[in-house]
Protein backbone atom coordinates (compact mmCIF):
# COMPACT_ATOMS: atom_id res chain seq x y z
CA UNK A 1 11.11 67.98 54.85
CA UNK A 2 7.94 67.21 52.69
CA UNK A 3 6.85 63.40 53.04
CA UNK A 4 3.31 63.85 50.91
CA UNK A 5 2.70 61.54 48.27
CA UNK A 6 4.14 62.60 45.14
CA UNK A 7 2.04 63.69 42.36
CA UNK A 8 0.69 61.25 39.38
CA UNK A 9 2.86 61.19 36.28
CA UNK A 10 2.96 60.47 32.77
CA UNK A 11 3.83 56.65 33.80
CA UNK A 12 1.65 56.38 36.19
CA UNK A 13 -1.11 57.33 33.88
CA UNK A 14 0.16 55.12 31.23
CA UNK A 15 0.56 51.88 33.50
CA UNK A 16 -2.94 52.47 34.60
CA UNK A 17 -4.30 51.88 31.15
CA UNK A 18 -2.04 48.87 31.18
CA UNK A 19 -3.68 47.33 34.03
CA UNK A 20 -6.83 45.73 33.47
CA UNK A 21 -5.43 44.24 29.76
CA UNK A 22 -2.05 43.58 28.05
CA UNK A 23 -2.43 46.41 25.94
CA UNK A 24 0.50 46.50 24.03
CA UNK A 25 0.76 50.04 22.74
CA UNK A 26 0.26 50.91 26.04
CA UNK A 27 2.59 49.42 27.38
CA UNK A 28 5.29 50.19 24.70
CA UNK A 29 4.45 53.69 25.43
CA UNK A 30 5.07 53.42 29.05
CA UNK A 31 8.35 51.67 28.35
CA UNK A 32 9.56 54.59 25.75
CA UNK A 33 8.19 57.23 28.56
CA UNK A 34 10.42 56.00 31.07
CA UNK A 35 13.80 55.08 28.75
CA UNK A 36 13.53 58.99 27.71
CA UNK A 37 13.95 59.55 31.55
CA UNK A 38 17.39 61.15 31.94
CA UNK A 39 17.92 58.67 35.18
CA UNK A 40 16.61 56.42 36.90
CA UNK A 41 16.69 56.60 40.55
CA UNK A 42 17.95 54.17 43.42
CA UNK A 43 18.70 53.42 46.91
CA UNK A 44 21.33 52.45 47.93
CA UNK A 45 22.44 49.08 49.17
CA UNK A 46 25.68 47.36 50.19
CA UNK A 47 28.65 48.08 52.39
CA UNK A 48 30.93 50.92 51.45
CA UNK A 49 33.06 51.00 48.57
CA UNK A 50 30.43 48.13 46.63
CA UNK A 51 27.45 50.22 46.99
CA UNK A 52 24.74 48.80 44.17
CA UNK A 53 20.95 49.35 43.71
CA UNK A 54 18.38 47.94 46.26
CA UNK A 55 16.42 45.47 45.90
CA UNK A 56 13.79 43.80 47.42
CA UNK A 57 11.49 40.41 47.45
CA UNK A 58 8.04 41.20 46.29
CA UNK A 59 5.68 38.12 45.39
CA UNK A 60 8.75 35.65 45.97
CA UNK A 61 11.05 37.34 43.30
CA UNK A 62 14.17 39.40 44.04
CA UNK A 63 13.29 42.75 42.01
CA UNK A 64 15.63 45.59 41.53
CA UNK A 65 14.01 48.97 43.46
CA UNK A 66 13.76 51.81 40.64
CA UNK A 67 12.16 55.25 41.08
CA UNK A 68 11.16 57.54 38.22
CA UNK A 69 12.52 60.77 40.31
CA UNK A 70 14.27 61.14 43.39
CA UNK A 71 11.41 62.54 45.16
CA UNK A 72 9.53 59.41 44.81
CA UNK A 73 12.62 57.14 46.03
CA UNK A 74 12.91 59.41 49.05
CA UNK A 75 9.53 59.46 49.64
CA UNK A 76 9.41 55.31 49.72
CA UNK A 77 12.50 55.34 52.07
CA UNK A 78 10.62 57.37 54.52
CA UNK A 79 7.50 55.67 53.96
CA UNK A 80 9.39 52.29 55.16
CA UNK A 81 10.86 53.83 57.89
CA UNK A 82 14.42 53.57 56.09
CA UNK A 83 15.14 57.35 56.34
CA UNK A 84 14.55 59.63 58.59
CA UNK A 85 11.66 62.67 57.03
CA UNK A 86 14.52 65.21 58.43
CA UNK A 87 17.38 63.43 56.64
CA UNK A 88 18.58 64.33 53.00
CA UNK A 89 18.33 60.94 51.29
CA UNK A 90 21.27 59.19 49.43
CA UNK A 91 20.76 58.40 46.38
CA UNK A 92 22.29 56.53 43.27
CA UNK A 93 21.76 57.49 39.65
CA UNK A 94 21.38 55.69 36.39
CA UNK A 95 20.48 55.93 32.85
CA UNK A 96 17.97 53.74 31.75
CA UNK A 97 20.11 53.12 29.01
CA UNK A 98 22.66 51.44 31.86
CA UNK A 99 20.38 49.20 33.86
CA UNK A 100 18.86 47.13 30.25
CA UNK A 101 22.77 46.76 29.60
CA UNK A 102 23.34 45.73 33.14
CA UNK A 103 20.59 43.20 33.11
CA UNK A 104 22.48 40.31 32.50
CA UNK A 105 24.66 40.85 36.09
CA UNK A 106 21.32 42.07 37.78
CA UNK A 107 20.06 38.37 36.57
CA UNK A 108 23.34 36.42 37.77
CA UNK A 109 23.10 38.32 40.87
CA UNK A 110 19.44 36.43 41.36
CA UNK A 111 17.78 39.81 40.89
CA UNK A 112 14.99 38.84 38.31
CA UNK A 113 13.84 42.25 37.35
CA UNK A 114 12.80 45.86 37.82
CA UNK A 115 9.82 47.46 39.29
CA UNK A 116 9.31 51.18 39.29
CA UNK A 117 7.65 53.11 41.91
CA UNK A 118 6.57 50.03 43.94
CA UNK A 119 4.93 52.16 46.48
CA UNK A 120 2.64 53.98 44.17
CA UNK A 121 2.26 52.15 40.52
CA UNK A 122 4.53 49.45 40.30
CA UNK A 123 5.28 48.82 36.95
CA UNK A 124 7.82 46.11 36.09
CA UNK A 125 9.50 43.90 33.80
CA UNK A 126 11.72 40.96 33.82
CA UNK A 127 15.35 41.54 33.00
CA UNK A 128 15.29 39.08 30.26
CA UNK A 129 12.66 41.22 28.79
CA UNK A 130 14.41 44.47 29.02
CA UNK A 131 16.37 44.39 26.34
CA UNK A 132 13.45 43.31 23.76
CA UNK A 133 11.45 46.32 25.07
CA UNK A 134 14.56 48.84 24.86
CA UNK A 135 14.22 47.92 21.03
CA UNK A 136 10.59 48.17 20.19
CA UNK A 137 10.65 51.24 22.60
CA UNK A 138 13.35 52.97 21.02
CA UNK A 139 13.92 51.32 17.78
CA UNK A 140 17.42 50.82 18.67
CA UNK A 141 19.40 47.73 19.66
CA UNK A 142 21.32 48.32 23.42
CA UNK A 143 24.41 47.68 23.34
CA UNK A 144 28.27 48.47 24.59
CA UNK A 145 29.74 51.36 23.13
């Protein structure tokens, strides 16, 4: 199976103009980009039958592990040596829409927040923050249906 690095995207290009400043259409753009993403991608974590997103320490905070394609969440398992090149990779699924409502248990869990594509851009937010940016991102307010 094909291990290259995936190609640059749309948010990639977009968090690299967020990088050297807080540009804050930039970043609002980014953040609409990726809640227009059909899914989000994960790996799984967890024994069987309470399976839940990965997550990982990075700079001393527990972040959630999100991918913006499953090629690029396979491609960091087998960069990390957590799946085999020759192995199909399992995978868990969710709207974007799902993980801003789920923030609040991603928070009591002592998961702080959400990076995407930590091996290549790493774009993140807190969870607290999630919500605020689903709304200036979409215009809309999250919540239960």
């Amino acid at each position: 199976m094909d291990t290259q690095r995936p190609a640059p995207t749309e948010t990639d290009r977009l968090h690299a103009l967020t990088r050297d400043n807080a540009d804050r259409e930039a970043i609002t753009a980014l953040w609409r980009t990726a809640f227009a993403m059909p899914r989000w991608w994960f790996l799984p974590a967890g024994p069987e039958g309470q399976v839940a997103p990965a997550a990982a320490e990075i700079e001393g905070a527990m972040m959630l592990l999100g991918f913006s394609s499953s090629e690029r969440a396979r491609h960091f398992a087998v960069e990390q040596g957590m799946l085999d090149p020759e192995e199909p990779a399992d995978l868990l699924a969710r709207e974007p829409r799902d993980v801003v409502l789920g923030a609040a248990d991603f928070m009591t869990a002592g998961i702080q927040g959400l990076v995407m594509d930590v091996h290549l851009s790493g774009w993140f937010a807190p969870f607290e923050q999630l919500g605020p940016m689903w709304r200036l991102a979409t215009g809309e307010s999250v919540t239960q249906d």
